[in-house]
Structure formats: structure tokens, C-alpha cells
C-alpha atoms as a PDB file:
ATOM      1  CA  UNK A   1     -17.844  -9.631  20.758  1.00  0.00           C
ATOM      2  CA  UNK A   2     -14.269  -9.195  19.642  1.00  0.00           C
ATOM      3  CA  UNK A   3     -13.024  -5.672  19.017  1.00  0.00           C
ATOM      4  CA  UNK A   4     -12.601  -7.410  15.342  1.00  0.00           C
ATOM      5  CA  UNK A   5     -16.219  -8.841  15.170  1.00  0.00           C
ATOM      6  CA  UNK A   6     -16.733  -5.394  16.210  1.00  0.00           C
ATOM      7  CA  UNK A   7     -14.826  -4.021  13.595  1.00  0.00           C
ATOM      8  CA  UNK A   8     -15.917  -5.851  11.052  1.00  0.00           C
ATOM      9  CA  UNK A   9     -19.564  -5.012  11.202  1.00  0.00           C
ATOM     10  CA  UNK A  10     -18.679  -1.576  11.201  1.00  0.00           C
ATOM     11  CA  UNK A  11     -16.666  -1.785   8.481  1.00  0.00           C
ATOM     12  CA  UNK A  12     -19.206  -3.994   6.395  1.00  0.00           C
ATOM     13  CA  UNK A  13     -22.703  -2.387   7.456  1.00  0.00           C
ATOM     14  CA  UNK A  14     -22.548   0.891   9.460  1.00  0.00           C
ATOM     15  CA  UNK A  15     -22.933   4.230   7.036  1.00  0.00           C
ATOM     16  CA  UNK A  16     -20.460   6.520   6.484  1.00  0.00           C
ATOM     17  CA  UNK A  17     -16.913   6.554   4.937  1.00  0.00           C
ATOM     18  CA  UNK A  18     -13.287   5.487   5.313  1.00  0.00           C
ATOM     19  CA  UNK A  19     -10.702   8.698   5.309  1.00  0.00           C
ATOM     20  CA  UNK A  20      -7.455   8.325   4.253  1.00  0.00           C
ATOM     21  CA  UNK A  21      -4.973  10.416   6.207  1.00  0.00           C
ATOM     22  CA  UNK A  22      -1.725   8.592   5.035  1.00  0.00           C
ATOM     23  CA  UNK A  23       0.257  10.346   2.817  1.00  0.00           C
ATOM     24  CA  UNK A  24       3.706   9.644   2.640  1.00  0.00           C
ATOM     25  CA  UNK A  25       7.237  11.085   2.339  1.00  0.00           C
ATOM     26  CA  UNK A  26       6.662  11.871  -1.279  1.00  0.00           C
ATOM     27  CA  UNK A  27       3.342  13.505  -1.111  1.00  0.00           C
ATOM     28  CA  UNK A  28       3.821  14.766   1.813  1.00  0.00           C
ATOM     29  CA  UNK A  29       5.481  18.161   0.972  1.00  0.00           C
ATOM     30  CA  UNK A  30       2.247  19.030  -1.452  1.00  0.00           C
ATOM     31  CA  UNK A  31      -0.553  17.768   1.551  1.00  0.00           C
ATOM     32  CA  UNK A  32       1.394  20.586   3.787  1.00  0.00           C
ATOM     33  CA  UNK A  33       1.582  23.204   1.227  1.00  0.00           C
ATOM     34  CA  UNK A  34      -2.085  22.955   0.265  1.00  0.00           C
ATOM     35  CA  UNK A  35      -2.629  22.878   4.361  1.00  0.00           C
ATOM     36  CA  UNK A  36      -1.003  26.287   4.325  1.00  0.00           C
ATOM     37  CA  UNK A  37       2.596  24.772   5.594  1.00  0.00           C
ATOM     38  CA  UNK A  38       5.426  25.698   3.350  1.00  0.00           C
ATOM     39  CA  UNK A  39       8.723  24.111   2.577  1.00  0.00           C
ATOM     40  CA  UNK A  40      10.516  26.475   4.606  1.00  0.00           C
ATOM     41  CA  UNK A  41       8.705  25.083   7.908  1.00  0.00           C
ATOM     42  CA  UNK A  42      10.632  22.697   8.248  1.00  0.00           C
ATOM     43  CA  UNK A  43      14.874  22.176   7.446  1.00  0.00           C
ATOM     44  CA  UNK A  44      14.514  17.833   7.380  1.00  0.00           C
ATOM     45  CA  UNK A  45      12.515  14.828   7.200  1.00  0.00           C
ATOM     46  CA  UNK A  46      11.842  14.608  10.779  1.00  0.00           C
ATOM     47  CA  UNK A  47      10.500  18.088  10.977  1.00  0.00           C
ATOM     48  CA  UNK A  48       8.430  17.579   8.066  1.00  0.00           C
ATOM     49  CA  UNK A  49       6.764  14.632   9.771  1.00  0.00           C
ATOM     50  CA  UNK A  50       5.975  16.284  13.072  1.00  0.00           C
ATOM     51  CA  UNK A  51       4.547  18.887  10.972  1.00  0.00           C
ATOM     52  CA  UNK A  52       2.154  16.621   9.557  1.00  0.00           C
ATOM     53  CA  UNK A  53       1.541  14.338  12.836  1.00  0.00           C
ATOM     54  CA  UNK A  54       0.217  18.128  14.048  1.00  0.00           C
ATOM     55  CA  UNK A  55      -1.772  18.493  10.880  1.00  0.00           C
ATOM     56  CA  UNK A  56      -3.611  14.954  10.980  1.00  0.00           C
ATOM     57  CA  UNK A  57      -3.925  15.042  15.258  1.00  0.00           C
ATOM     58  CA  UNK A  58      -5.824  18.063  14.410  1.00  0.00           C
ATOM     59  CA  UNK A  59      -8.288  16.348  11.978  1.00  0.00           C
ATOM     60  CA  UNK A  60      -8.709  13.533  14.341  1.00  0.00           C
ATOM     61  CA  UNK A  61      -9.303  15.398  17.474  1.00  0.00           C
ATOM     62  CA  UNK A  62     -11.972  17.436  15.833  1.00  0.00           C
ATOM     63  CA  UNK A  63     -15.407  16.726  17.152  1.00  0.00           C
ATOM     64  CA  UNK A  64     -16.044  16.721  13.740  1.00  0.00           C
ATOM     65  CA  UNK A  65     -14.296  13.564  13.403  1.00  0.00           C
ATOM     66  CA  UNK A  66     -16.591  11.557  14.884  1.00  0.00           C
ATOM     67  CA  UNK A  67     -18.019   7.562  14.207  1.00  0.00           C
ATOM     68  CA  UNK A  68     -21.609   9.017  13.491  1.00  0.00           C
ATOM     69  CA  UNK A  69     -20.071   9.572   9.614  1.00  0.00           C
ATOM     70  CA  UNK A  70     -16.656   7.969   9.602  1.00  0.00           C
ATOM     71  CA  UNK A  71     -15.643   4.367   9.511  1.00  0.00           C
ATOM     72  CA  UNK A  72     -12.356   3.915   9.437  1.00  0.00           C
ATOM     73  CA  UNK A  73      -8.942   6.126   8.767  1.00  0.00           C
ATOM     74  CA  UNK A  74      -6.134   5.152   6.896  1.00  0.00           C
ATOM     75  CA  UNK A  75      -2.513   6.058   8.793  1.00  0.00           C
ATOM     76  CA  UNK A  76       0.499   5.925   7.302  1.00  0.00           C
ATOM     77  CA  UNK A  77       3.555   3.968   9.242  1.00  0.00           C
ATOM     78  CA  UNK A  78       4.741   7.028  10.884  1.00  0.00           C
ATOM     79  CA  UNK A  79       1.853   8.005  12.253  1.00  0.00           C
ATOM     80  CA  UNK A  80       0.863   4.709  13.447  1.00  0.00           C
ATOM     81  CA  UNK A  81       4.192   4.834  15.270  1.00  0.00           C
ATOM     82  CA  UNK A  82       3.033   8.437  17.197  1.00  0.00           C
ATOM     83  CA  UNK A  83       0.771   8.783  19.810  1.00  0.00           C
ATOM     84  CA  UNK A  84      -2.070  10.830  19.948  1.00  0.00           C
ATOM     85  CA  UNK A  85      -3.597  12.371  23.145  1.00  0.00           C
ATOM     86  CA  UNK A  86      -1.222   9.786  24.845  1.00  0.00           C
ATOM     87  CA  UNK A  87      -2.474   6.999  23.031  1.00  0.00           C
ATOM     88  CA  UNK A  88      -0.968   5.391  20.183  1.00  0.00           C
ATOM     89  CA  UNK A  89      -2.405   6.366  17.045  1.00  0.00           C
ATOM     90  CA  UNK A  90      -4.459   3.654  15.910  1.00  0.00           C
ATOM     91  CA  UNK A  91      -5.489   3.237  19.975  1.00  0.00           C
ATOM     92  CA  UNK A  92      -6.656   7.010  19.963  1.00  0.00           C
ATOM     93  CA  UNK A  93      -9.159   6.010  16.904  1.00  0.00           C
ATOM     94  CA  UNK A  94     -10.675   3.181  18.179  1.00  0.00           C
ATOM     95  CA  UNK A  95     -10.577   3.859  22.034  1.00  0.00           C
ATOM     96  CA  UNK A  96     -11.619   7.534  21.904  1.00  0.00           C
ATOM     97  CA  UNK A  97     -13.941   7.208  18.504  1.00  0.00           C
ATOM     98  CA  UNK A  98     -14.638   4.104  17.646  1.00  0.00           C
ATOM     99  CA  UNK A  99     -13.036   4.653  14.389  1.00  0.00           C
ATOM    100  CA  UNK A 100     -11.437   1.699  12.711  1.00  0.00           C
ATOM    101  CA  UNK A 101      -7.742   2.054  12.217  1.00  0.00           C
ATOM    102  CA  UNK A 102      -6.090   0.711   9.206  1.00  0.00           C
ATOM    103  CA  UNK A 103      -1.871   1.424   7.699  1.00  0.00           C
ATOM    104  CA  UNK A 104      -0.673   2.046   4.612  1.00  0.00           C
ATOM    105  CA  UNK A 105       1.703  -0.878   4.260  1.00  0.00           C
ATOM    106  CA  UNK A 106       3.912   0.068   0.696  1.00  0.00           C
ATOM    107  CA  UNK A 107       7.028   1.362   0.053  1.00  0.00           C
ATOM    108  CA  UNK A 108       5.538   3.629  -3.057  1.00  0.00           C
ATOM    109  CA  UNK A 109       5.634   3.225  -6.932  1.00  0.00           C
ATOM    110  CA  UNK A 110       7.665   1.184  -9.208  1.00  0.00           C
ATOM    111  CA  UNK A 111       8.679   3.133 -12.490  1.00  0.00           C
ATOM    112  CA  UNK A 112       6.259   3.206 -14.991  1.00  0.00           C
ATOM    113  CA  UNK A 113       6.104  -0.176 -17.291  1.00  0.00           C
ATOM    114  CA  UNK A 114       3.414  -1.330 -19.881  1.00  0.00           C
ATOM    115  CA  UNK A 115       1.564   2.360 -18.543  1.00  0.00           C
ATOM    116  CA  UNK A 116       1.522   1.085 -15.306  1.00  0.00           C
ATOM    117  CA  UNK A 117       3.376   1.360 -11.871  1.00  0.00           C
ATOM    118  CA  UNK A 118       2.950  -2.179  -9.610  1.00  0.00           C
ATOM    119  CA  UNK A 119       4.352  -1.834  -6.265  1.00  0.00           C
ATOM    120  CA  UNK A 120       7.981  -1.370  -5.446  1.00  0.00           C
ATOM    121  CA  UNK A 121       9.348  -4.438  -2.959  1.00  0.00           C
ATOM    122  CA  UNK A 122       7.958  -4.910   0.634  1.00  0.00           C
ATOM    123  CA  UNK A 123      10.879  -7.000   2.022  1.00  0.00           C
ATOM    124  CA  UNK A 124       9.774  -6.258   5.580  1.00  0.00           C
ATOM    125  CA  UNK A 125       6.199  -6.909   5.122  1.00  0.00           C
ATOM    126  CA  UNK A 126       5.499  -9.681   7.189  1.00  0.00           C
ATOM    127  CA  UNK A 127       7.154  -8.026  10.213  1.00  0.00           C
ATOM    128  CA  UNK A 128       5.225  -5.178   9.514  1.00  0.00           C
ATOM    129  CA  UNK A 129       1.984  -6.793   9.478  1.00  0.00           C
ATOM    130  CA  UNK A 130       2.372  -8.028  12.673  1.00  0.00           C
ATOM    131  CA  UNK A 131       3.992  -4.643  13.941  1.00  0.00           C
ATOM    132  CA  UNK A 132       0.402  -3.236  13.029  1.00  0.00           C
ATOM    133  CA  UNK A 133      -1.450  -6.155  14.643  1.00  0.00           C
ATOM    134  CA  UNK A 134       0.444  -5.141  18.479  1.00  0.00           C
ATOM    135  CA  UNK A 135      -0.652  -2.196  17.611  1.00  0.00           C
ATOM    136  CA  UNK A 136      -4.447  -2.414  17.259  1.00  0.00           C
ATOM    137  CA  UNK A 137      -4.392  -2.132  13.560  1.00  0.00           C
ATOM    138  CA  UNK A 138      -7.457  -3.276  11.673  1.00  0.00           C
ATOM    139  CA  UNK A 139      -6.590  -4.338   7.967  1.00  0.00           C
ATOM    140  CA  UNK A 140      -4.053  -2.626   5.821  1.00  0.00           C
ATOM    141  CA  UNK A 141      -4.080  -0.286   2.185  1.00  0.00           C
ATOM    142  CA  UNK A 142      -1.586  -0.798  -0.443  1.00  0.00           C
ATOM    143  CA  UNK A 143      -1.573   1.496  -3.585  1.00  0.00           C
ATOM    144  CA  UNK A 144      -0.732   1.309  -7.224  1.00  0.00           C
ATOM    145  CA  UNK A 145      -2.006   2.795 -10.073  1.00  0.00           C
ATOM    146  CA  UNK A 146      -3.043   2.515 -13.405  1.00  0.00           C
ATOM    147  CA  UNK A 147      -1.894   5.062 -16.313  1.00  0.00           C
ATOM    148  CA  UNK A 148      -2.618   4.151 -19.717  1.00  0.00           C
ATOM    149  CA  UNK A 149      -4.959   1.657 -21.071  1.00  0.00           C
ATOM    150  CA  UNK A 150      -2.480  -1.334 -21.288  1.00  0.00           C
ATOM    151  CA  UNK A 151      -3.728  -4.844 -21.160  1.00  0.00           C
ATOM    152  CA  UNK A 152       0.078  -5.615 -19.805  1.00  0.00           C
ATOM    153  CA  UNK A 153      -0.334  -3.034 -17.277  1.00  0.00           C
ATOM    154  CA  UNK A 154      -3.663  -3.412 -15.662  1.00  0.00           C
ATOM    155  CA  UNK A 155      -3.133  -6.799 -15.503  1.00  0.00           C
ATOM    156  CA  UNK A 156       0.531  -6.710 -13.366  1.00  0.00           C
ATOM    157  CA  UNK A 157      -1.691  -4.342 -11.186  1.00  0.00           C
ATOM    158  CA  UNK A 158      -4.418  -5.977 -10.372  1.00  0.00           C
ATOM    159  CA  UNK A 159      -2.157 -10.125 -10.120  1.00  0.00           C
ATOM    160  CA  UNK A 160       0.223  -7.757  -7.915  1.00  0.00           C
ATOM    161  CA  UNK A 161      -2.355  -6.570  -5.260  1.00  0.00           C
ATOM    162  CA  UNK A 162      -4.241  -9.730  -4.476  1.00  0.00           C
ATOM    163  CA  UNK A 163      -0.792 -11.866  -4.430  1.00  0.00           C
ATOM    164  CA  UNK A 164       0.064  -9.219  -1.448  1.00  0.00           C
ATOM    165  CA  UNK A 165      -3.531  -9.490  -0.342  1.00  0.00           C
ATOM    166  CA  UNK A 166      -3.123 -12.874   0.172  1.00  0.00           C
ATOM    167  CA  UNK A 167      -0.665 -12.169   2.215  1.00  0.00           C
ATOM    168  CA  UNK A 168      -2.431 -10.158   4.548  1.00  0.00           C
ATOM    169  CA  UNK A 169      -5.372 -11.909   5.138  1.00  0.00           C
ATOM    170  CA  UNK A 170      -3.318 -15.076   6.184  1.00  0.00           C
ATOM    171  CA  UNK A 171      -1.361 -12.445   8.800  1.00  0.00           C
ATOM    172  CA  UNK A 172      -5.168 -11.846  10.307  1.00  0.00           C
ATOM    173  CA  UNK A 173      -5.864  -8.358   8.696  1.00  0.00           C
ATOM    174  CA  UNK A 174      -8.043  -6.739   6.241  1.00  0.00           C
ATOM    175  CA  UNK A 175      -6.813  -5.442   2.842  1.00  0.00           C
ATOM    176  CA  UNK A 176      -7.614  -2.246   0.808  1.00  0.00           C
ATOM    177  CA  UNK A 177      -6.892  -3.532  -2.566  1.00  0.00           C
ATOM    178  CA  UNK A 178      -6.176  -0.060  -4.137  1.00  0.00           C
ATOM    179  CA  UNK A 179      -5.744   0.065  -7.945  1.00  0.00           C
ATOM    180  CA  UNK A 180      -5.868   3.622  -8.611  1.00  0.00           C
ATOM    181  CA  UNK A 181      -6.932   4.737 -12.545  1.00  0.00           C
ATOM    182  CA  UNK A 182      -5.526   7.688 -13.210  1.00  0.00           C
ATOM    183  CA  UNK A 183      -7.981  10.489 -14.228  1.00  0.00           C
ATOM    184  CA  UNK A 184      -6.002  11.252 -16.933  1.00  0.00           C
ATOM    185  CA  UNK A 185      -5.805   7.901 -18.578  1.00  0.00           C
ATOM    186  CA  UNK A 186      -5.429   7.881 -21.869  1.00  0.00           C
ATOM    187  CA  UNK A 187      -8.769   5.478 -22.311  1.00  0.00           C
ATOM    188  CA  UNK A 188     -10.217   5.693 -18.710  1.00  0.00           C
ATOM    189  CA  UNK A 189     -13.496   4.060 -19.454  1.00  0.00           C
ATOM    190  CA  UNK A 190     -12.413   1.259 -21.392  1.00  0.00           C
ATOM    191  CA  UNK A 191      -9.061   0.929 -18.621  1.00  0.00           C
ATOM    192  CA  UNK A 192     -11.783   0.548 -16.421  1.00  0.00           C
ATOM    193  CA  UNK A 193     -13.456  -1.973 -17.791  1.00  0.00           C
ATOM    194  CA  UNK A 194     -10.650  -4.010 -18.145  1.00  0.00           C
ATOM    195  CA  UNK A 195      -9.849  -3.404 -14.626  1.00  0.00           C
ATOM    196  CA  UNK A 196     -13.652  -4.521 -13.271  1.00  0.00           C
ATOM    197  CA  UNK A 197     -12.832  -8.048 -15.788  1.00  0.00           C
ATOM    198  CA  UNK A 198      -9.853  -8.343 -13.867  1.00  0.00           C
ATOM    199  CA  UNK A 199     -10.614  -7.577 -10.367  1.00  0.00           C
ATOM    200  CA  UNK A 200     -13.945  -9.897 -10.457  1.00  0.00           C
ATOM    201  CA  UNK A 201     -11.569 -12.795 -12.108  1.00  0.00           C
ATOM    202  CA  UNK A 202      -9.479 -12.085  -8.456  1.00  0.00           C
ATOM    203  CA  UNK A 203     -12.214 -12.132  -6.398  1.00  0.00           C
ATOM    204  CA  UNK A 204     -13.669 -15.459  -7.429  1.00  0.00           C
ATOM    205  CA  UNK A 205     -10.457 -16.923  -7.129  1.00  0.00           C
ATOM    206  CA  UNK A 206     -10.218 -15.679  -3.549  1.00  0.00           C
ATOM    207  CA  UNK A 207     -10.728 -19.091  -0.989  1.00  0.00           C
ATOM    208  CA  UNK A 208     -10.034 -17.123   2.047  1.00  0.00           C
ATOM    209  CA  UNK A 209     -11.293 -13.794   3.654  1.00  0.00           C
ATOM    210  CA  UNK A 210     -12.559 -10.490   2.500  1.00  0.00           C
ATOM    211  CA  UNK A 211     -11.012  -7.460   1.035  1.00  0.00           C
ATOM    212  CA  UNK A 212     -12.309  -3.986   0.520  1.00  0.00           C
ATOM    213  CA  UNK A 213     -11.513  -2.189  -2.848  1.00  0.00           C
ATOM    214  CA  UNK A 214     -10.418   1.582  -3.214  1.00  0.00           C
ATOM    215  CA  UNK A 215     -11.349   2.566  -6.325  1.00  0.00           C
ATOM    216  CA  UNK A 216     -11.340   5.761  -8.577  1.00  0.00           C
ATOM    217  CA  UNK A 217     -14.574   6.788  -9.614  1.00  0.00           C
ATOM    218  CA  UNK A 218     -15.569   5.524 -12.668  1.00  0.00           C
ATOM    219  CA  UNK A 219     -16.473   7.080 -15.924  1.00  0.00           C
ATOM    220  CA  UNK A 220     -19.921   4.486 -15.735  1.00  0.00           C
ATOM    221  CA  UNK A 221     -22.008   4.883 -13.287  1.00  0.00           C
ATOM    222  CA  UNK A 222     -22.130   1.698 -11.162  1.00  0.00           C
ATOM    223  CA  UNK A 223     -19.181   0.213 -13.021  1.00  0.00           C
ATOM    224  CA  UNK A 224     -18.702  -1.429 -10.080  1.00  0.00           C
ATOM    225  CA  UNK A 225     -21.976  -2.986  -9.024  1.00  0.00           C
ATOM    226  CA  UNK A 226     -20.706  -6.756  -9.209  1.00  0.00           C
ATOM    227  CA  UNK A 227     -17.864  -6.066  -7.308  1.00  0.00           C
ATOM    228  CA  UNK A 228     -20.362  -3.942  -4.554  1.00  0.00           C
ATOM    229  CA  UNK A 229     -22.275  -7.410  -4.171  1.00  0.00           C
ATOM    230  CA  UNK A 230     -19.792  -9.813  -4.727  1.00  0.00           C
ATOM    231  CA  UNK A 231     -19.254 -12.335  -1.367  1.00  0.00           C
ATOM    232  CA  UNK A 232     -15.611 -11.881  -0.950  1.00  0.00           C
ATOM    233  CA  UNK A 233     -16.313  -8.139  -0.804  1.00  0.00           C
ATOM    234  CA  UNK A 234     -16.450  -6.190   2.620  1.00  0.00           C
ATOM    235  CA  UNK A 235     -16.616  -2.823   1.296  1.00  0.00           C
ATOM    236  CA  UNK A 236     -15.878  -0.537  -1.943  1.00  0.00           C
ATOM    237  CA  UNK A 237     -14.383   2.696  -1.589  1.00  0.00           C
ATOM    238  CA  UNK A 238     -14.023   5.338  -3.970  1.00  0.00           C
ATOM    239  CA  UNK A 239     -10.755   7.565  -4.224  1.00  0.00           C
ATOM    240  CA  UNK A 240     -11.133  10.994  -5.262  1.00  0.00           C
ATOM    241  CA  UNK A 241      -7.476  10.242  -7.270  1.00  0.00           C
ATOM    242  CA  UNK A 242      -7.364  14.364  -8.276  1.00  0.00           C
ATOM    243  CA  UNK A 243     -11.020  15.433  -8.932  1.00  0.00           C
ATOM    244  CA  UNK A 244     -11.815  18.679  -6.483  1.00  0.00           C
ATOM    245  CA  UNK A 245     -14.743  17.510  -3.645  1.00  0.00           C
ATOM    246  CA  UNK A 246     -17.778  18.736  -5.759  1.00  0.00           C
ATOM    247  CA  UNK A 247     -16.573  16.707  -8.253  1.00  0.00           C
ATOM    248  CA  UNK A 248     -16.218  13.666  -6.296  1.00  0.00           C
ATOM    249  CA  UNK A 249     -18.972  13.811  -4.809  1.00  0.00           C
ATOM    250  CA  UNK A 250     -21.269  14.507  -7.214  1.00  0.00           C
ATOM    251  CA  UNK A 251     -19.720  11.173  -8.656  1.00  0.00           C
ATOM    252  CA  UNK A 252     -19.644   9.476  -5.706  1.00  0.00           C
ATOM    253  CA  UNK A 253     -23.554  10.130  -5.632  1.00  0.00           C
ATOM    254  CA  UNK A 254     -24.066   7.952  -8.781  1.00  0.00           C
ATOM    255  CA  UNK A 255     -22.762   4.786  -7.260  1.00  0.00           C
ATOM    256  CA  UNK A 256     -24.782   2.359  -5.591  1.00  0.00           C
ATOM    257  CA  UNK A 257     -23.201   1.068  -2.792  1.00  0.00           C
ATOM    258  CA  UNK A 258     -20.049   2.435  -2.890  1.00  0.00           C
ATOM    259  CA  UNK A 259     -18.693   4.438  -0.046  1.00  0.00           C
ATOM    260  CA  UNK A 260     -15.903   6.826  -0.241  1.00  0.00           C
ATOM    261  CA  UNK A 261     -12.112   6.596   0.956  1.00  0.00           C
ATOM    262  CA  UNK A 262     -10.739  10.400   0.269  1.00  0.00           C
ATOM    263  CA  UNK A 263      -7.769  12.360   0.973  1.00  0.00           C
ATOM    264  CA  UNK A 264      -7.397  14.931  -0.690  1.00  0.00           C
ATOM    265  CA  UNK A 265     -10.709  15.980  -0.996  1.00  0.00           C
ATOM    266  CA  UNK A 266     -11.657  15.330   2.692  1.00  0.00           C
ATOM    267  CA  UNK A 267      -8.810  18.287   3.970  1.00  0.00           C
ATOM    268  CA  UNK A 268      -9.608  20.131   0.706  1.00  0.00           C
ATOM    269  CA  UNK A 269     -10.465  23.830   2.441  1.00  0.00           C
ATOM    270  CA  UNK A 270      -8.341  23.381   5.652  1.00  0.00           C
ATOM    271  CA  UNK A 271      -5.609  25.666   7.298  1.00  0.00           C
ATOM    272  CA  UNK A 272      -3.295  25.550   9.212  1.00  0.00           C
ATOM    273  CA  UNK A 273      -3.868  29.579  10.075  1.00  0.00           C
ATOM    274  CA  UNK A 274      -7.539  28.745  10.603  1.00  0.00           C
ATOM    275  CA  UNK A 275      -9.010  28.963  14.293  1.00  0.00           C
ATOM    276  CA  UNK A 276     -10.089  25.900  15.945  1.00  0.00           C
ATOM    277  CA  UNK A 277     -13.563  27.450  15.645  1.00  0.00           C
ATOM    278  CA  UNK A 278     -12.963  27.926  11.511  1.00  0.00           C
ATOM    279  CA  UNK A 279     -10.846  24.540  11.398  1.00  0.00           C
ATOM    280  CA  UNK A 280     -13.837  22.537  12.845  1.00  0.00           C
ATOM    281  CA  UNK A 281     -16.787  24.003  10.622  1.00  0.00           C
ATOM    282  CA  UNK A 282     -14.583  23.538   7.558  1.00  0.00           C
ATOM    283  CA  UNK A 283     -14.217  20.032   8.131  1.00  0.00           C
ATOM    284  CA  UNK A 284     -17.514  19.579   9.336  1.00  0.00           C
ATOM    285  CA  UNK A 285     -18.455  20.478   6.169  1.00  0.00           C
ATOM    286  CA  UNK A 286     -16.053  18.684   4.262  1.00  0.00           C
ATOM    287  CA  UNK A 287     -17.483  15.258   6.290  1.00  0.00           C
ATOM    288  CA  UNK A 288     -21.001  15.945   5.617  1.00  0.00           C
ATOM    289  CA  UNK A 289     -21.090  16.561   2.016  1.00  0.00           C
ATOM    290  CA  UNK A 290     -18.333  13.207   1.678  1.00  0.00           C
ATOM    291  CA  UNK A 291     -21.067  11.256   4.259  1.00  0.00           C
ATOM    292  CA  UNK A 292     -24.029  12.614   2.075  1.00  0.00           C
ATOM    293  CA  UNK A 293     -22.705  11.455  -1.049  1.00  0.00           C
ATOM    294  CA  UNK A 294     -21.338   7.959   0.184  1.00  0.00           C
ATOM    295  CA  UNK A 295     -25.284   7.174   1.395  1.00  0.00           C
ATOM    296  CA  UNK A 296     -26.758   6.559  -2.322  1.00  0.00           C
END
């Protein structure tokens, strides 16, 4: 078996959850200082991202961070480009864990049209796709997200992230179709609705390959269902897209099938001043209550 056949049945079948350690040079900055890092750290970009290379080798050297509740991780470009224990990053995971690795493959946000922000330009996407591929990358996450309940909107979203999905399946990897609703929308449950029509309209277009979904969790419990059993599906993840983990997971809980795909919430309680000893039980926490709540 392929390390992809492999890969894939993990992905598809095996319990647990997907963590998403790939925030970027804009969030960034806020993912150190609730970490315990401040600004003055670090005097430039560079320094910044070693800071946070230190911060996520950490979490993934942790022997909580094991396969037993974790799927995959999520790795943004720099980090893919680091190496980890002397392995490249995305080696490390799947070598030393048998985690699945996958990249966050925008460039960020768009300003804000029709209550929405699509996806600013990926001119160098193709080269990065197959970048990722040399590197033992698995499939691929792309973000945009949803802020007001605007037919307009939604809709650029949602035509926006399978056109690039498209794209990515044809290169040989998996998408994370990520169309983030913003907890604050101004009409989240009838955004979401929408969104479901939408995504479901996608998915039975699709000819070729599956995609996972990243979703935030809904305001309906099982919202989502059809898109949980649909047969162009691998997976659906839930993003935690603000709520605190108690939150999450207590909404995570109420959704059949769907797994989770947090950031935020999975380092929510870890320091930087912490021992090893401390560091470790924290997050061994943090992955069992996320793993408890994904198995519903």
C-alpha cells in the first residue's frame, strides 16, 4: 500500500481529528501572545517565525501528539519549509507519527465585498503544489470566510474554493475546502443554510476526487449531515472560528460525523513558561476533550 492509500484511509476512517497549526504572518503575532510570547521577542519577521517554528515543534514533539487521536496537521508554508528533529516538517509527521501532513496553500483575505472576503491571488500555486508534493505533503487547506448573510457573498466563496479545488486534485492532492462563517454573522443560521445549498450544488458537480470540508460549527445541529455522507466527501471538519474549547466542543458533540480541525482551541491553555511536564498534560488535555467530542 502506497503511503497515499495509506493516507487516505486514515484520513477517511480512522477516529480522531485534524489540527491546524498554520497560522500565518498576520495571525501570527496574536497565536504568540496568547502562547505567552510578546511582541518584544522578537525585532523582525524572521525572528517572529523561528519563534513560532519553536512553539509548533513543541506541540508536535509532545507524546501527547500522537496518531492514537490525531489525523492529520495543517502547516503553514514556512513551516513546511523547516525541519523538525532533522526531518522536514511534513517528513517528521508522517515518519515519526504517522500523522498526515497537509499546507496551507493561500496568500490570505481579499477585502471585504458583498460581506464576504474570497481569496486574494495564488499566482504561484501550481509550483507550490508540487513544492508540497517533493515534500511529502498530503492534500492542501485554503481559507476564506463568510461575514454577513449575502447571497453575492456566500456564493463568490463557495464558486471560489472548488474552482481552486479543482485545481488541486488534478495536481494529485487533497483539498480542505474551508469556508469559514463568521460567528458573528449578522444571520449565521440562515448564512449557513445558504452555504450547505451551495456547497452540496459543488459537490455534485464534482467528476473527479474527494475533498474534505472545514467548517464552522453550525447554529443546527447536523446542518451538515448531507455533506457528512455525500460520495465526493472524505471528511468534514469543524473550525472552532473564535468560540473558547468548551464551547466547541460541546458543539462539536452535536454533530454526527463531523470531526474537528482546531487551532485555536487545540493550544488554548499552553505556555511558553510552562515545564515540559505542565506543557504536555495541558495539551494532553486539550487533545482528549477535542478527540472526545469529534467521536459522536
Amino acid at each position: 500500500m502506497s503511503n497515499t492509500a495509506e493516507q487516505l484511509d486514515i484520513i477517511r476512517a480512522r477516529p480522531g481529528f485534524i489540527a491546524a497549526l498554520d497560522q500565518s504572518g498576520g495571525s501570527t503575532p496574536k497565536a504568540l501572545g496568547v502562547y505567552g510570547v510578546e511582541a518584544s521577542a522578537w525585532s523582525n519577521e524572521a525572528e517572529m517565525f523561528d519563534l513560532v517554528h519553536a512553539m509548533r515543534t513543541r506541540i508536535v514533539t509532545s507524546p501527547a501528539f500522537d496518531s492514537t487521536r490525531i489525523l492529520g496537521a495543517i502547516l503553514f508554508e514556512d513551516t513546511m519549509d523547516r525541519e523538525v528533529e532533522g526531518l522536514g516538517s511534513a517528513a517528521y509527521l508522517w515518519q515519526r507519527k504517522r500523522i498526515v501532513p497537509f499546507l496551507k496553500v493561500d496568500k490570505g483575505l481579499a477585502e471585504e465585498r458583498h460581506g464576504a472576503q474570497v481569496m486574494k491571488p495564488m499566482p504561484e500555486l501550481d509550483a507550490l503544489l508540487e513544492r508540497a508534493k517533493a515534500k511529502g505533503i498530503f492534500g492542501t487547506k485554503m481559507r476564506s470566510v463568510i461575514k454577513r448573510f449575502n447571497a453575492d457573498g456566500i456564493e463568490a466563496v463557495v464558486s471560489q474554493q472548488f474552482e481552486i479545488a479543482k485545481r488541486i486534485l488534478a495536481a494529485g492532492l487533497v483539498p480542505i475546502v474551508e469556508p469559514e462563517m463568521d460567528i458573528h454573522c449578522d444571520d449565521k443560521p440562515g448564512a449557513e443554510v445558504l452555504l450547505k445549498v451551495l456547497i452540496v450544488k459543488e459537490l455534485n458537480a464534482l467528476t473527479a476526487g474527494q475533498v474534505i470540508l472545514k467548517l464552522t460549527l453550525p447554529d443546527f445541529d447536523n446542518l451538515y449531515a448531507e455533506c457528512v455522507g455525500h460520495p465526493n466527501v472524505l471528511r468534514v471538519a469543524a473550525l472552532s472560528g473564535g468560540y473558547r474549547r468548551a464551547e466547541s466542543n460541546a458543539r462539536l458533540s452535536r454533530q454526527n460525523g463531523m470531526t474537528a480541525s482546531f487551532s485555536r482551541a487545540l493550544t488554548e491553555g499552553l505556555a511558553a513558561q510552562q515545564s515540559d511536564a505542565a506543557f504536555n498534560e495541558a495539551l494532553d488535555d486539550s487533545i482528549a476533550s477535542i478527540f472526545e467530542a469529534a467521536n459522536t
